[in-house]
Protein backbone atom coordinates (compact mmCIF):
# COMPACT_ATOMS: atom_id res chain seq x y z
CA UNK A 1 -8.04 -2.91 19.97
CA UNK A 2 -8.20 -1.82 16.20
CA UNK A 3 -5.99 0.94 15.59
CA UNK A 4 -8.04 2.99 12.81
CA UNK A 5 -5.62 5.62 11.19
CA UNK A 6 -6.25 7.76 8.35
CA UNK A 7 -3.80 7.32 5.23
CA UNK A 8 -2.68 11.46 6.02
CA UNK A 9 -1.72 10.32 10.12
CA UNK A 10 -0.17 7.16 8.65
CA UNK A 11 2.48 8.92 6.18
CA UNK A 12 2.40 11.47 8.87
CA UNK A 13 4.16 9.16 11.02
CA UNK A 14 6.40 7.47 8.70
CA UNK A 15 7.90 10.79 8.00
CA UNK A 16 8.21 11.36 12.06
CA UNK A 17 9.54 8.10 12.41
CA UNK A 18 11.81 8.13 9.14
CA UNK A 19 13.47 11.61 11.10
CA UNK A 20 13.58 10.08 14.40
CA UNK A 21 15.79 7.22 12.83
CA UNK A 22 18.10 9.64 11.02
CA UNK A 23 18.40 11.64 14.26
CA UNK A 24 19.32 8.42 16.31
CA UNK A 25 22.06 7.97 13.75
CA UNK A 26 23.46 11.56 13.77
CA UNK A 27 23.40 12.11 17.42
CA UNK A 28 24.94 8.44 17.85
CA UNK A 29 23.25 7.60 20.77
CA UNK A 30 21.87 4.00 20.81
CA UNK A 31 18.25 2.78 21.13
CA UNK A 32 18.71 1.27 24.37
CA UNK A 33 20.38 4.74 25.89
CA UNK A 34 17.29 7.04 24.12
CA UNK A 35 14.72 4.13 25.76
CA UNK A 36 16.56 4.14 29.14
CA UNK A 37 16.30 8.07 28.99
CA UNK A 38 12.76 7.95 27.97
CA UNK A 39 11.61 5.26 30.31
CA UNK A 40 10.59 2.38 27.79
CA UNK A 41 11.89 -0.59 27.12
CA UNK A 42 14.40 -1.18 24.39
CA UNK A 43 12.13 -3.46 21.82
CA UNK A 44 9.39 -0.52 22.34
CA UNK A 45 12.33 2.02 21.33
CA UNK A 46 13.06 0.15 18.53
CA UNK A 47 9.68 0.18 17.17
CA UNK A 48 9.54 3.51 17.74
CA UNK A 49 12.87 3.98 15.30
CA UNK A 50 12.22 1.52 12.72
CA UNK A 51 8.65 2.98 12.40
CA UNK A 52 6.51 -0.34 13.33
CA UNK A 53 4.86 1.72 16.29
CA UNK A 54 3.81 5.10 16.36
CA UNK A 55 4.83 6.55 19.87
CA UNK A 56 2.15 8.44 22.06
CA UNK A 57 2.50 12.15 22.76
CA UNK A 58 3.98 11.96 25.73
CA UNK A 59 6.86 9.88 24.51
CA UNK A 60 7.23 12.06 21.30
CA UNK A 61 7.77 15.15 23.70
CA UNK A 62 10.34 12.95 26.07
CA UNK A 63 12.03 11.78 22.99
CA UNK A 64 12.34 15.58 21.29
CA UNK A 65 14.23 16.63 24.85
CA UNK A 66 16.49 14.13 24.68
């Protein structure tokens, strides 16, 4: 599957994923506790974080609760 973004949606989500990363650090909870909480697997989580994997919407609205 090609995953065909626009430039706009890709610094879009570097900018989501940049925050979600500083948020991780300020709340000090650790990948695999957000993932367990989420219900993904840690080396998914940590793509999420470090910005290698854009998460769906349904993850983005789990990981904004927690």
């Amino acid at each position: 599957m090609v995953n065909n973004i626009t430039h706009d949606e890709k610094e879009k989500s570097s900018m989501a994923n940049s925050k979600l990363k500083k948020v991780v650090g300020a709340r000090r909870i650790r990948i695999c506790e957000l993932a367990k909480r989420v219900g993904v697997n840690v080396s998914r989580m940590s793509r999420f974080v470090n910005g290698w994997e854009v998460p769906p919407k349904v993850r983005r609205q789990k990981i904004a609760r927690v």
